[in-house]
N, C-alpha and C. Protein backbone atom coordinates (compact mmCIF):
# COMPACT_ATOMS: atom_id res chain seq x y z
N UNK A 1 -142.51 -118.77 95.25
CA UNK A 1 -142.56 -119.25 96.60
C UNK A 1 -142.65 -118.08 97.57
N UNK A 2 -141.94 -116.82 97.57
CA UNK A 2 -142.03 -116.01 97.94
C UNK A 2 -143.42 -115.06 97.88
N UNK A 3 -144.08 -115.33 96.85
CA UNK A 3 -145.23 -114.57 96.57
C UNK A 3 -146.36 -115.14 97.62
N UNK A 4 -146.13 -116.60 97.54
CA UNK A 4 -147.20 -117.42 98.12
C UNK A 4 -146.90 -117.20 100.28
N UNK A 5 -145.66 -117.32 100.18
CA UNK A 5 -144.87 -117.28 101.95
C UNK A 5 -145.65 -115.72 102.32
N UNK A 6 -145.52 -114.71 101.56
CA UNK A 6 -146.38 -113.26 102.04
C UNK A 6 -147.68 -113.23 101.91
N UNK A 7 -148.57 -113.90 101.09
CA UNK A 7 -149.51 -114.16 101.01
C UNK A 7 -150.25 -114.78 101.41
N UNK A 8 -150.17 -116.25 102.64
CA UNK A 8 -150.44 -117.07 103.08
C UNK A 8 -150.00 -117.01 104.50
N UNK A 9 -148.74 -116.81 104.93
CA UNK A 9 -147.68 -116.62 106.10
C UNK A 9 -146.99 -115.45 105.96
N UNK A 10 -147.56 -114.56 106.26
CA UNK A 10 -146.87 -113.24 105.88
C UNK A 10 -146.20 -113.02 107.50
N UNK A 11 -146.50 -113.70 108.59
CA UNK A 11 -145.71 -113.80 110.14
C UNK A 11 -144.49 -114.72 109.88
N UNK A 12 -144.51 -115.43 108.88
CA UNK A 12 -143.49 -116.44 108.97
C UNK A 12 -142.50 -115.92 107.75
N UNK A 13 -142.81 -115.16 107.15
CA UNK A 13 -141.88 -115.18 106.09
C UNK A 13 -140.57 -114.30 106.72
N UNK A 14 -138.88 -114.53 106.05
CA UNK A 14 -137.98 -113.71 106.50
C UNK A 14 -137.89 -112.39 106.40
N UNK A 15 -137.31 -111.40 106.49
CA UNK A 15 -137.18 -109.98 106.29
C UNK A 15 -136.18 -110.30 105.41
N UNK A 16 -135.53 -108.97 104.36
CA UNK A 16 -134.70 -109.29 103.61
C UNK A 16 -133.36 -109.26 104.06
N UNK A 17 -133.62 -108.39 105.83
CA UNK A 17 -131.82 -108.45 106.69
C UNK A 17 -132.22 -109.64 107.19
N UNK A 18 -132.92 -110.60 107.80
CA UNK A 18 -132.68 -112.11 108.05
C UNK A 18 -132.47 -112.94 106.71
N UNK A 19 -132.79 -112.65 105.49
CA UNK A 19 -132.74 -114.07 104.62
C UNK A 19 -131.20 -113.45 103.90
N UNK A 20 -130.46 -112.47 104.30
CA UNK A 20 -129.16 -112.02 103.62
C UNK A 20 -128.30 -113.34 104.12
N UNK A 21 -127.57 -113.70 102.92
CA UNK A 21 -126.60 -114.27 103.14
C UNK A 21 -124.95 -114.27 103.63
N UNK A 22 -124.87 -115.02 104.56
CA UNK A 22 -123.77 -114.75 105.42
C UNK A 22 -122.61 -114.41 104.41
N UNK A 23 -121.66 -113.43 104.83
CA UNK A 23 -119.97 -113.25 103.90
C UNK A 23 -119.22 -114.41 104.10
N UNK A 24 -118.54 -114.73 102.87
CA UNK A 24 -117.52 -115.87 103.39
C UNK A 24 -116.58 -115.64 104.25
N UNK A 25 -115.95 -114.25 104.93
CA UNK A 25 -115.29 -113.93 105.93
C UNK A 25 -115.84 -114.35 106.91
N UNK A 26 -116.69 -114.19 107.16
CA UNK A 26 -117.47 -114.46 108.42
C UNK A 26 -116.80 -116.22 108.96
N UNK A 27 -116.49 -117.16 107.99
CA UNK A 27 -116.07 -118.20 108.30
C UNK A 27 -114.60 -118.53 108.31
N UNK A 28 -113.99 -117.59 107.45
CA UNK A 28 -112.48 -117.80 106.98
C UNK A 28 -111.84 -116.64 107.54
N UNK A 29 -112.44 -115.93 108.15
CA UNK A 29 -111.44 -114.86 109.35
C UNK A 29 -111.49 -115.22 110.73
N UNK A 30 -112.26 -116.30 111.28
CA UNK A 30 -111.87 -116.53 112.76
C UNK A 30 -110.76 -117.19 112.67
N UNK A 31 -109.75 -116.81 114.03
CA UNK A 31 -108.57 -118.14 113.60
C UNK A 31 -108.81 -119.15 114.80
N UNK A 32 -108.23 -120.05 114.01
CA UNK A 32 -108.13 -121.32 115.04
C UNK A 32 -107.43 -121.27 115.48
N UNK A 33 -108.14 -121.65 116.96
CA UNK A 33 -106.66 -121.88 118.47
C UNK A 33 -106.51 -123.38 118.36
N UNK A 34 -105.17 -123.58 118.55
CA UNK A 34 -104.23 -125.11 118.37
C UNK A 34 -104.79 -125.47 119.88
N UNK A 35 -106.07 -126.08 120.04
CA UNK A 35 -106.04 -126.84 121.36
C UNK A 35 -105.09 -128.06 121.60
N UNK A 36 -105.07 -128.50 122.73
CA UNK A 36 -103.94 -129.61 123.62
C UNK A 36 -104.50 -130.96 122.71
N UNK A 37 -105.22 -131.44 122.00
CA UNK A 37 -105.36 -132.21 121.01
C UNK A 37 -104.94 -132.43 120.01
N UNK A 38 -105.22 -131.25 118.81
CA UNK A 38 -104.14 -130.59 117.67
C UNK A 38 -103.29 -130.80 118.06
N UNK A 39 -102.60 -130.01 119.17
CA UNK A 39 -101.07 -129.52 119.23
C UNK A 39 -100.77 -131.13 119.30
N UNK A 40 -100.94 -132.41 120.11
CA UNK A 40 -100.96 -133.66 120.50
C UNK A 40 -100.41 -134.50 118.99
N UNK A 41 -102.06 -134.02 118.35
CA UNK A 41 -101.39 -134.58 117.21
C UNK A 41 -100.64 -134.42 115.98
N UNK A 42 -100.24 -132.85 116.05
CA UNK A 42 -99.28 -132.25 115.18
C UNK A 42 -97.74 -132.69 115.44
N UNK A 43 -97.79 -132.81 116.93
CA UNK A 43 -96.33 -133.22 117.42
C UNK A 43 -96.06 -134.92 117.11
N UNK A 44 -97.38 -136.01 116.70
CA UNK A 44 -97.38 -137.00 116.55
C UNK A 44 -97.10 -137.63 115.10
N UNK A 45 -97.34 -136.44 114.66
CA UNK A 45 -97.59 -136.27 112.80
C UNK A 45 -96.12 -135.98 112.98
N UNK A 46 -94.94 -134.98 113.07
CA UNK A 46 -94.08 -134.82 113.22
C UNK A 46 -92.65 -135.91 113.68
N UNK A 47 -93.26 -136.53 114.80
CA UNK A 47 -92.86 -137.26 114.97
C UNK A 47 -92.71 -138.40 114.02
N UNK A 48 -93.47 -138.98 113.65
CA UNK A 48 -93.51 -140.03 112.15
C UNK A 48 -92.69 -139.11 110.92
N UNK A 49 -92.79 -138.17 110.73
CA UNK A 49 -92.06 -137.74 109.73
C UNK A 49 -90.67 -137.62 109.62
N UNK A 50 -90.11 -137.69 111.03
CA UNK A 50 -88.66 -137.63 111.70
C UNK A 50 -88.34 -139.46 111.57
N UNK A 51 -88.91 -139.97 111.69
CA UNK A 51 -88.90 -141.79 111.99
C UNK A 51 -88.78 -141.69 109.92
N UNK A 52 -90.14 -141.92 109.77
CA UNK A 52 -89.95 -142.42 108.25
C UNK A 52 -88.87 -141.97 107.43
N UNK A 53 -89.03 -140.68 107.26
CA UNK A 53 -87.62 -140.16 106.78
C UNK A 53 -86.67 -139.76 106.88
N UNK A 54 -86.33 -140.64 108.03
CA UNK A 54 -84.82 -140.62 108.94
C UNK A 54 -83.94 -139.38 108.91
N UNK A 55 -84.99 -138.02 109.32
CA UNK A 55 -84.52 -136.80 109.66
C UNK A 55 -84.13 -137.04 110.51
N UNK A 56 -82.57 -135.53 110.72
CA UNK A 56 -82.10 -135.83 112.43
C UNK A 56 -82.85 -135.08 113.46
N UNK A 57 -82.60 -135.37 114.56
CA UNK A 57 -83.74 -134.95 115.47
C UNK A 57 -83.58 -133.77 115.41
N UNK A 58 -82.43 -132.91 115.04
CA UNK A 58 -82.45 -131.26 115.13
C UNK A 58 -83.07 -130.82 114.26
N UNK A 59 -83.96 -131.44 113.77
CA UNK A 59 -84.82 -130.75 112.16
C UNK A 59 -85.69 -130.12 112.69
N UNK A 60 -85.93 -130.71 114.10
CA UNK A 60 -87.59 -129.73 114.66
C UNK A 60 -86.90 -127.75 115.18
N UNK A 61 -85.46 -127.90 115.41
CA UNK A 61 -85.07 -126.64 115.35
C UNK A 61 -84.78 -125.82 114.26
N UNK A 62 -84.74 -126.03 113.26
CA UNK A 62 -83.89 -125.27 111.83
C UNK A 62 -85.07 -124.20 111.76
N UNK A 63 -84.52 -123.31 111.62
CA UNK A 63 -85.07 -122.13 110.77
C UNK A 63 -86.05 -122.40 109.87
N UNK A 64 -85.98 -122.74 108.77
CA UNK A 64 -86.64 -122.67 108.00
C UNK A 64 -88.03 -123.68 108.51
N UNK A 65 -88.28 -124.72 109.48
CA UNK A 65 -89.51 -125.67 109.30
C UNK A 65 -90.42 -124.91 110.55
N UNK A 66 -88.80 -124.20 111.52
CA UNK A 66 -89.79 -123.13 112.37
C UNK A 66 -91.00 -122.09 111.95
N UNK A 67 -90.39 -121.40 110.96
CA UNK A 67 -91.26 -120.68 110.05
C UNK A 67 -92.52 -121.12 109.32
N UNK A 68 -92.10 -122.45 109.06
CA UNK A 68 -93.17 -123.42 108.32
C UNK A 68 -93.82 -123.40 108.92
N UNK A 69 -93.57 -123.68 110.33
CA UNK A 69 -94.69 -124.19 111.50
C UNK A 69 -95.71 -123.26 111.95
N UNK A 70 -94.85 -121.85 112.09
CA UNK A 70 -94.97 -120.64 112.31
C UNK A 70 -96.49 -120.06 111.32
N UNK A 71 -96.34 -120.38 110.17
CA UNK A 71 -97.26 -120.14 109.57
C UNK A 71 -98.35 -120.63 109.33
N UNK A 72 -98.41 -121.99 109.33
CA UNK A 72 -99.13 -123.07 109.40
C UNK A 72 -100.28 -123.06 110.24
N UNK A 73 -99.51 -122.88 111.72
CA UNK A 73 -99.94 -122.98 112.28
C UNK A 73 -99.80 -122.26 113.78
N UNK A 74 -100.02 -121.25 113.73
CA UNK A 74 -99.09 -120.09 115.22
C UNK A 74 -99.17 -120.24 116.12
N UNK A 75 -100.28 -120.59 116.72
CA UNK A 75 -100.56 -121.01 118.24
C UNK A 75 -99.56 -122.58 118.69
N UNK A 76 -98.79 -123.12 117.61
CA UNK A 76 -98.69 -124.02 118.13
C UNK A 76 -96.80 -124.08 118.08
N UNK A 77 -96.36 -124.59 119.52
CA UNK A 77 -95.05 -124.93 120.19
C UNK A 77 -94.59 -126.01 119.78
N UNK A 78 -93.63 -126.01 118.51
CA UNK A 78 -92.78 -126.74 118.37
C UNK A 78 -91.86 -127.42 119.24
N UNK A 79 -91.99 -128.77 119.89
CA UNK A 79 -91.02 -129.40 120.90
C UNK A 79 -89.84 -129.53 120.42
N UNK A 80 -88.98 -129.60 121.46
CA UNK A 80 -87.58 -129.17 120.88
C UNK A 80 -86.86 -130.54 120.63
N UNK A 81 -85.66 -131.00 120.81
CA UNK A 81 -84.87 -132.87 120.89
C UNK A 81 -85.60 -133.27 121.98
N UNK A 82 -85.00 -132.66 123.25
CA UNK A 82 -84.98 -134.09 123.99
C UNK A 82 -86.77 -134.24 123.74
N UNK A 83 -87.69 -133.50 123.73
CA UNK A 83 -89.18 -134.23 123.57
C UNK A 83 -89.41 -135.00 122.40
N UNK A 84 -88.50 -134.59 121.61
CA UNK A 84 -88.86 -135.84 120.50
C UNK A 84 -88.13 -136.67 120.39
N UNK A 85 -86.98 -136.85 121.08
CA UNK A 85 -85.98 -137.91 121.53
C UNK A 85 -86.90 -139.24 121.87
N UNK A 86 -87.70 -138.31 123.49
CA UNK A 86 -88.45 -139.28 124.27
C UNK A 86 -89.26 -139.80 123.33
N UNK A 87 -90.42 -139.45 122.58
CA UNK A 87 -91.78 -139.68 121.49
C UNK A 87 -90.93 -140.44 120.81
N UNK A 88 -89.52 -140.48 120.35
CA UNK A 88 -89.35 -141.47 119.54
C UNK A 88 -89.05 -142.88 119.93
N UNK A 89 -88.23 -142.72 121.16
CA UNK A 89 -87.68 -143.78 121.82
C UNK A 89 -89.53 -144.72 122.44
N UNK A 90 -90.29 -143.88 122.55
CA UNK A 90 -91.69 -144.30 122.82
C UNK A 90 -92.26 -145.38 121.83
N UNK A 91 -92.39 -144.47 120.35
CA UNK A 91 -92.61 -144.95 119.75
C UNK A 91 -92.04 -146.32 119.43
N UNK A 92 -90.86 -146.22 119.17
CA UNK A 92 -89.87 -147.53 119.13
C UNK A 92 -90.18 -148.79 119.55
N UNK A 93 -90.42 -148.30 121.17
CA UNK A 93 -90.87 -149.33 122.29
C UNK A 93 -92.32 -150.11 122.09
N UNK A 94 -93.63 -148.73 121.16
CA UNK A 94 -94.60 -149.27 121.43
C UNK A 94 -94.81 -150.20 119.51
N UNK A 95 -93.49 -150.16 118.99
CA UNK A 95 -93.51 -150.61 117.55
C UNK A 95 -92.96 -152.01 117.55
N UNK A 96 -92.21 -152.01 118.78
CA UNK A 96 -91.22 -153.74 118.58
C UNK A 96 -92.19 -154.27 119.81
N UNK A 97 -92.54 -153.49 120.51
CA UNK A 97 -94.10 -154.60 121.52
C UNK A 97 -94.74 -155.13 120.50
N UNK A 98 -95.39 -154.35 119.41
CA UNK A 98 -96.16 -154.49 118.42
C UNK A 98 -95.68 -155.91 117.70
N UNK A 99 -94.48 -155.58 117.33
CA UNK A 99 -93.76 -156.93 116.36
C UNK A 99 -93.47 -157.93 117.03
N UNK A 100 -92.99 -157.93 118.29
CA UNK A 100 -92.79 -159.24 119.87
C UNK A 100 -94.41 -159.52 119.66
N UNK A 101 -95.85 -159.38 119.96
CA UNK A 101 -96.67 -160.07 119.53
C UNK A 101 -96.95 -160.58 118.33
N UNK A 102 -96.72 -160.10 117.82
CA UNK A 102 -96.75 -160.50 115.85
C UNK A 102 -95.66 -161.92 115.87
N UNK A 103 -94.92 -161.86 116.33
CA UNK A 103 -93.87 -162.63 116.26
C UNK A 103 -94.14 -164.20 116.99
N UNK A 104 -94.76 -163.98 118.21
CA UNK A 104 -95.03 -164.57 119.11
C UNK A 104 -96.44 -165.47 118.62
N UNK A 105 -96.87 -165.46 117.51
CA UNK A 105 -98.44 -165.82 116.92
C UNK A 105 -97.82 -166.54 116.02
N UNK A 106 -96.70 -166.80 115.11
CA UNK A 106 -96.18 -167.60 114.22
C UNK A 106 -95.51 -168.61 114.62
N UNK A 107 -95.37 -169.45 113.87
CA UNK A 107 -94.83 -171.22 113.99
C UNK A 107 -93.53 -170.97 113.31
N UNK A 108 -93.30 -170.27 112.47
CA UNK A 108 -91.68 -170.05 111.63
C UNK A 108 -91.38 -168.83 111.50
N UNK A 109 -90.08 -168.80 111.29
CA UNK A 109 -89.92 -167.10 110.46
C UNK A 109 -88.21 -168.00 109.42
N UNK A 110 -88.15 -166.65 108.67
CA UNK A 110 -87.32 -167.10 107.91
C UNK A 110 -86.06 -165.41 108.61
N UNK A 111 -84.71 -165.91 107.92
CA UNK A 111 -83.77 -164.43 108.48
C UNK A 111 -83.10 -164.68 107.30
N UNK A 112 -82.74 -163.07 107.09
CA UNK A 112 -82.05 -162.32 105.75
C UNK A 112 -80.80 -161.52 106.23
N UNK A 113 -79.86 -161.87 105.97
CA UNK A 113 -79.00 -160.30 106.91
C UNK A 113 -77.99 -159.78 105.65
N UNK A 114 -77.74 -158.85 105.53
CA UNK A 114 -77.50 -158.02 105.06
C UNK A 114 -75.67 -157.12 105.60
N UNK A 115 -74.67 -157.46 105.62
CA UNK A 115 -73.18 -157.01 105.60
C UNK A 115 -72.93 -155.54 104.62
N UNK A 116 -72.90 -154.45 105.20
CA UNK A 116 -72.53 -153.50 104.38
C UNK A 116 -71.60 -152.72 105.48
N UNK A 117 -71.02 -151.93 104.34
CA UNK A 117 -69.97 -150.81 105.11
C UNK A 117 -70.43 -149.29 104.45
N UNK A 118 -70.38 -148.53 105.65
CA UNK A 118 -70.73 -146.89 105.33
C UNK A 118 -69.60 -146.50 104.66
N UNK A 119 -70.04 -145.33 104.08
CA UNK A 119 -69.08 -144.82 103.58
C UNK A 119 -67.46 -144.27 104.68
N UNK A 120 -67.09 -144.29 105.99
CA UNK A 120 -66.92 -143.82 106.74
C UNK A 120 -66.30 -145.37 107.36
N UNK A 121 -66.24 -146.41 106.10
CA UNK A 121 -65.29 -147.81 106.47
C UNK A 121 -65.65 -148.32 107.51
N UNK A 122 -67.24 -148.05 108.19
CA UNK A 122 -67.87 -148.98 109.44
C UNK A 122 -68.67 -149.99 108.67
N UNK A 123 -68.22 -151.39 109.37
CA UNK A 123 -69.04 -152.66 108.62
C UNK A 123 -70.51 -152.38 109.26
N UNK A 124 -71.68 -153.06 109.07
CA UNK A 124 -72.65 -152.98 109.83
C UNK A 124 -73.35 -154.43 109.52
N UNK A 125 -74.38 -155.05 110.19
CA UNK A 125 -74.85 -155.94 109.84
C UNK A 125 -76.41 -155.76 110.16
N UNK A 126 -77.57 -156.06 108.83
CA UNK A 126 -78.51 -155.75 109.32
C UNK A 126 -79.14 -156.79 109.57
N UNK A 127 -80.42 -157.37 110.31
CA UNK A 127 -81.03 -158.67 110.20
C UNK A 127 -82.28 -158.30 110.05
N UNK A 128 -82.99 -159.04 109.06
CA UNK A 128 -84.75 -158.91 108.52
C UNK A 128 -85.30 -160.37 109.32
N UNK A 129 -86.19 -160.40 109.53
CA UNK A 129 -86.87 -161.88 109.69
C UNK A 129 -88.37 -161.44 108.73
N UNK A 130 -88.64 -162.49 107.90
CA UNK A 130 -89.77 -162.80 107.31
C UNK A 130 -90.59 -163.81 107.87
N UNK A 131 -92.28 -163.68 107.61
CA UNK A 131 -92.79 -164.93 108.15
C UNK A 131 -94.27 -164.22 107.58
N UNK A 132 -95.01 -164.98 107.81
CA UNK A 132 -96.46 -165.24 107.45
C UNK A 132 -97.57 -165.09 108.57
N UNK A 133 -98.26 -163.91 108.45
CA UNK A 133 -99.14 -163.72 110.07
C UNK A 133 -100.33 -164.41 109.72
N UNK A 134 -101.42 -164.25 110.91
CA UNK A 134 -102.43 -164.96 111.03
C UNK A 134 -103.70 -164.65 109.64
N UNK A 135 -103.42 -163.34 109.25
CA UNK A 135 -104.11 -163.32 107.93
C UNK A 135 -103.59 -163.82 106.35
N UNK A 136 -102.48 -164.62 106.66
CA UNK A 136 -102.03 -165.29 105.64
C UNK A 136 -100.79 -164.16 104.84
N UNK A 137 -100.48 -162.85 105.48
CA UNK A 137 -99.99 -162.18 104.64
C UNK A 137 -98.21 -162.08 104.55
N UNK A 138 -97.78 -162.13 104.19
CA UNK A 138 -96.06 -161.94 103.70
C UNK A 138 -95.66 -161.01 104.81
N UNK A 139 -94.60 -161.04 105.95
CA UNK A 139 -94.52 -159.60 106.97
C UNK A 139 -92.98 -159.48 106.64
N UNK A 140 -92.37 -159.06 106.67
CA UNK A 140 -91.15 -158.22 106.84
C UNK A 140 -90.49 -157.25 107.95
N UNK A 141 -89.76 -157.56 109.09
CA UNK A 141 -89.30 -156.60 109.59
C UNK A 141 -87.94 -156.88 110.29
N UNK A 142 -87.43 -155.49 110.30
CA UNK A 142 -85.69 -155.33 110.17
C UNK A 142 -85.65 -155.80 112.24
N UNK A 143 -84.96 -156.54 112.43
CA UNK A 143 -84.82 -156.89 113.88
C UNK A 143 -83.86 -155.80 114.44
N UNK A 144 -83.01 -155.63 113.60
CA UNK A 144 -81.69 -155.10 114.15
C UNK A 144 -80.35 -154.59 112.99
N UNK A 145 -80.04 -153.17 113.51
CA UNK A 145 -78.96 -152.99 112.59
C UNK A 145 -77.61 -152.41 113.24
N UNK A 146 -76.95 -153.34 113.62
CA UNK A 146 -75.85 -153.07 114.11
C UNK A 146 -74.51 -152.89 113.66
N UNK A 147 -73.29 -151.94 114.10
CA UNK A 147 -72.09 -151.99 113.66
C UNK A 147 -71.35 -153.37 114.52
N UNK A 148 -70.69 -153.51 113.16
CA UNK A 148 -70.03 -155.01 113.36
C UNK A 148 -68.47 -154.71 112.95
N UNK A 149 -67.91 -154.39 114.44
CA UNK A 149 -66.50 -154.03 114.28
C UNK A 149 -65.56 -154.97 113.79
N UNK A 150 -65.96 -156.25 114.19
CA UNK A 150 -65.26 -157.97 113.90
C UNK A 150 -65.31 -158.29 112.57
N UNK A 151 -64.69 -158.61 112.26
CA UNK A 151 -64.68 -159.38 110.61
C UNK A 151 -66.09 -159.87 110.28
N UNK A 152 -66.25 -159.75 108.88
CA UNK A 152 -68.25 -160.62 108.90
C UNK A 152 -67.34 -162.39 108.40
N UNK A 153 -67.63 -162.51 109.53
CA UNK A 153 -67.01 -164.34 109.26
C UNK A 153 -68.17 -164.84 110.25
N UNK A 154 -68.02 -166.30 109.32
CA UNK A 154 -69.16 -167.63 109.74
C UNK A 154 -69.55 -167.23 111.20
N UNK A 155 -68.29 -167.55 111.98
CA UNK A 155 -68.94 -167.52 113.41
C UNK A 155 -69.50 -166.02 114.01
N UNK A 156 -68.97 -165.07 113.66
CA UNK A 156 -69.47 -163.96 113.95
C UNK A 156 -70.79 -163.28 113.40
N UNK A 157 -71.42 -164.20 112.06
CA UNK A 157 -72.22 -163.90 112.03
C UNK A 157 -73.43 -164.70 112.69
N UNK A 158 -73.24 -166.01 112.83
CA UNK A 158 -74.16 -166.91 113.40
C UNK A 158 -74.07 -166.30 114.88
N UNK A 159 -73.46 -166.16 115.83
CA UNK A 159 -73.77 -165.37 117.06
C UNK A 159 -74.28 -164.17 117.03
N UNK A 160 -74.17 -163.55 116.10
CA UNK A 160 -75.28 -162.02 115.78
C UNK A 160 -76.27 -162.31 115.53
N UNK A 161 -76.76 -163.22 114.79
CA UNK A 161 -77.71 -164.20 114.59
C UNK A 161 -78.79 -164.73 115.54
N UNK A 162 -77.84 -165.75 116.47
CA UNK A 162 -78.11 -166.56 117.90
C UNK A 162 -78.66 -165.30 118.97
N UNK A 163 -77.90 -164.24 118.78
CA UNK A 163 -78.14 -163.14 119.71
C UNK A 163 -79.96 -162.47 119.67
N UNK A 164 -79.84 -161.66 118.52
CA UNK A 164 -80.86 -161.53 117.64
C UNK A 164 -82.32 -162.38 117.80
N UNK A 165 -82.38 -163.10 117.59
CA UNK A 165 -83.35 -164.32 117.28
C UNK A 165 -83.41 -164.63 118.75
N UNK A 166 -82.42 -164.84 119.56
CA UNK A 166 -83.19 -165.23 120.89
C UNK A 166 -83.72 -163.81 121.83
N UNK A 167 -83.29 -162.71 121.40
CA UNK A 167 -83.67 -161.52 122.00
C UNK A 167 -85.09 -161.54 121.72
N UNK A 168 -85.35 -161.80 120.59
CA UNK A 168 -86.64 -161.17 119.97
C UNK A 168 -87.76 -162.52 120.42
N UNK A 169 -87.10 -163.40 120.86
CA UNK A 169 -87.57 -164.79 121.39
C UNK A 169 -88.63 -165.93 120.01
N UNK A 170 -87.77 -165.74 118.64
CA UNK A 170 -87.75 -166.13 117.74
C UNK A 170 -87.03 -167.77 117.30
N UNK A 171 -85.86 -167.42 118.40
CA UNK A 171 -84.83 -168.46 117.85
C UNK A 171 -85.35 -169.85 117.40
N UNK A 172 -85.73 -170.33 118.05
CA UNK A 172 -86.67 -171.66 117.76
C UNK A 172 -88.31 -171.97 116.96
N UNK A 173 -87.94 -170.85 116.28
CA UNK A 173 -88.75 -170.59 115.20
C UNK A 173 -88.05 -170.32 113.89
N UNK A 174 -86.71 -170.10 114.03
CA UNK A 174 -86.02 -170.26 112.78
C UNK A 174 -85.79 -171.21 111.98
N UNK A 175 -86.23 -171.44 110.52
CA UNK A 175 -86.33 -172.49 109.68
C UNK A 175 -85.57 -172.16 108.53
């Protein structure tokens, strides 16, 4: 091909410093700057990782995930509690809006609750409601998990109950 490109197009053919092939440094030594996007969604990624695996919020300070971060990724500012306080309490808000419509689209739900004590001799009471959304699928979610200083007896649990279920504006959907 080359014989024919000098022989035919000898104006068009490359020189051998244009047809050299680029170093792989050339691509893997610029560094990346953490623009206000990244950084956006690194702190969002973070955030979920603090929620799912019910880290405490001081995890974004420890030593050691600073460093992590540090390396990872340098340009970018680890937020300290209270910003992930707020992002969580956000989140929270924009997760049970989420489930108040979900909720609000069904004809029934069913409730599960759950009586345990911490190690630390606090009773707690949790409440699940189940029900069936508009794609036919099985849903599950925890309404509420509260310490329950009162004895777990009949009436105290049916008003945690009554409470619950009409907060979430369920009650008359309970079957």
């Amino acid at each position: 091909m080359r014989s024919h490109l000098s022989a035919k197009h000898a104006k068009e053919v490359p020189t051998e410093k244009d047809a050299a092939q680029p170093a792989i440094t050339n691509f893997t030594s610029r560094p990346r700057r953490c623009d206000d996007r990244r950084a956006g969604d690194i702190t969002a990624l973070i955030t979920n990782m603090i929620v799912k695996d019910m880290l405490p919020i001081s995890f974004v300070e420890g030593g050691g995930f600073l460093e992590f971060m540090a390396s990872l990724e340098p340009d970018y500012r680890v937020p300290g509690r209270t910003t992930m306080t707020k992002r969580i309490e956000k989140l929270y808000k924009d997760k049970a809006e989420d489930l108040r419509r979900s909720l609000s689209t069904v004809s029934k739900v069913s409730i599960t609750t759950d009586g345990w004590t911490a190690l630390t001799t606090e009773s707690y009471v949790t409440i699940t409601c189940h029900y069936i959304d508009s794609e036919w699928e099985m849903k599950s979610a925890v309404l509420q998990t509260r310490a329950t200083p009162e004895q777990h007896m009949a009436e105290n649990l049916a008003e945690g109950l009554r409470s619950a279920t009409e907060s979430w504006g369920i009650l008359e959907k309970v079957k």
